[in-house]
Protein backbone atom coordinates (compact mmCIF):
# COMPACT_ATOMS: atom_id res chain seq x y z
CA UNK A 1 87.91 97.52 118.36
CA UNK A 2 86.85 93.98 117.90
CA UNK A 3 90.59 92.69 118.65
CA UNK A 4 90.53 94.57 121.29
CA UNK A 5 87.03 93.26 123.07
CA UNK A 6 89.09 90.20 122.34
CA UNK A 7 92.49 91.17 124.30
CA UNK A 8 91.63 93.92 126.92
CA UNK A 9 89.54 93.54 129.92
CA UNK A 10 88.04 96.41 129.73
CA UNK A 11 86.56 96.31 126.10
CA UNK A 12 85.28 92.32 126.80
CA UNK A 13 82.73 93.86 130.04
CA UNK A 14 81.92 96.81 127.36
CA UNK A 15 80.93 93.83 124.87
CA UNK A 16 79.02 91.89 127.42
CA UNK A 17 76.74 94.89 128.81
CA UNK A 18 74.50 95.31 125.93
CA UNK A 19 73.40 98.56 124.53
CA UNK A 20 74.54 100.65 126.75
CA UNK A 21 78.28 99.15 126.15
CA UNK A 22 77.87 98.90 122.49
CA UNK A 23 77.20 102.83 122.76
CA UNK A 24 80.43 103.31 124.33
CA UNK A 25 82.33 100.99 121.80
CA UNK A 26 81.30 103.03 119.09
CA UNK A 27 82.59 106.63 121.01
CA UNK A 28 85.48 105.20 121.46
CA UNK A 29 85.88 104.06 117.94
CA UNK A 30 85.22 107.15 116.78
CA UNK A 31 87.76 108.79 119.11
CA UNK A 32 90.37 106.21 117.33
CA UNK A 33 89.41 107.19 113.92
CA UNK A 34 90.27 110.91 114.70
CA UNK A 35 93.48 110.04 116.37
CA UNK A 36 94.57 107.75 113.74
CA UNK A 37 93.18 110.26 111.24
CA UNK A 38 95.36 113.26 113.09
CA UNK A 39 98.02 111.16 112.73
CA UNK A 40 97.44 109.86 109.07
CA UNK A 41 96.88 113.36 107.34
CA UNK A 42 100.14 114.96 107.88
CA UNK A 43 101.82 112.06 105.90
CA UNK A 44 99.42 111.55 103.71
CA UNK A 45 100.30 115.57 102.99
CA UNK A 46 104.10 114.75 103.26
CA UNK A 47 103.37 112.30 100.50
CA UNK A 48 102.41 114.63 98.37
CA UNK A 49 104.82 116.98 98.76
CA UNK A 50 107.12 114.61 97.68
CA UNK A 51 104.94 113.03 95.09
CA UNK A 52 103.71 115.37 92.72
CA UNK A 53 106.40 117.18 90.70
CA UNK A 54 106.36 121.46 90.78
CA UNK A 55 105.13 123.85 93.34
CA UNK A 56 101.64 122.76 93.72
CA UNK A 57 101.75 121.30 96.95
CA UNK A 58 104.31 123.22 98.34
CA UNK A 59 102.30 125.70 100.79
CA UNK A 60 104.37 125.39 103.80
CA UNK A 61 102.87 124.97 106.76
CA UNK A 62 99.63 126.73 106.88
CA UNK A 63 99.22 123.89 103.80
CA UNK A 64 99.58 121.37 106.02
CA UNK A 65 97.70 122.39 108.93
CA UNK A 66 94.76 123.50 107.49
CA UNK A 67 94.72 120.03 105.32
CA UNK A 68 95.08 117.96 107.57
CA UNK A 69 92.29 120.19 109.34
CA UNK A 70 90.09 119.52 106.05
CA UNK A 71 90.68 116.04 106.12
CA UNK A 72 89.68 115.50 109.77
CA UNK A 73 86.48 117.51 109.36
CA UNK A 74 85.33 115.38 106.36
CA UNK A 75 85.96 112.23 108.37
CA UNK A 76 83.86 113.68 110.53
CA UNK A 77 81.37 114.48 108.74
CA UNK A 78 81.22 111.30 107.24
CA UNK A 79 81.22 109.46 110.02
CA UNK A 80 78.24 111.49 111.28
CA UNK A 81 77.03 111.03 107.55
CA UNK A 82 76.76 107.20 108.41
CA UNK A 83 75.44 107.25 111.38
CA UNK A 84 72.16 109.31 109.63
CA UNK A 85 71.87 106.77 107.50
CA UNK A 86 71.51 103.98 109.90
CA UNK A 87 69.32 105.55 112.13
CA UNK A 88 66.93 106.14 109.22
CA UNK A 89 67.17 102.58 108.20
């Protein structure tokens, strides 16, 4: 998101209006994580199909959906984990 306040139009007003545009820099990096996360999780799972020797990550595809399910909502949670944290701070 930094490059990007850097490159796009858009992001460099966002950067330039204060609080109220840092707010909306950090929703939209946290829509990025998830999408890069939905995208991520399914190979990361591929990888491990192909990775570990036997049948223990062969589940089909109700394996991979529901992990890459599992490994969105702990991103999520983390990020929302982190953001606890700094508000306490």
């Amino acid at each position: 998101m930094q490059l990007l306040g850097m490159a796009v139009p858009f992001y460099q007003r966002l950067q330039k209006e204060g609080e109220s545009g840092r707010r909306k820099m950090n929703q939209h990096t946290r829509y990025l994580t998830v999408l890069i996360l939905l995208l991520q999780a399914p190979s990361y799972l591929a990888n491990l199909h192909y990775t570990i020797p036997g049948e223990a990550f062969r589940g089909g595809a109700w394996f991979d959906i529901s992990g890459a399910l599992l490994l969105t909502a702990g991103t999520i949670f983390i990020m929302w984990l982190g953001e606890r944290i700094l508000r306490k701070e």
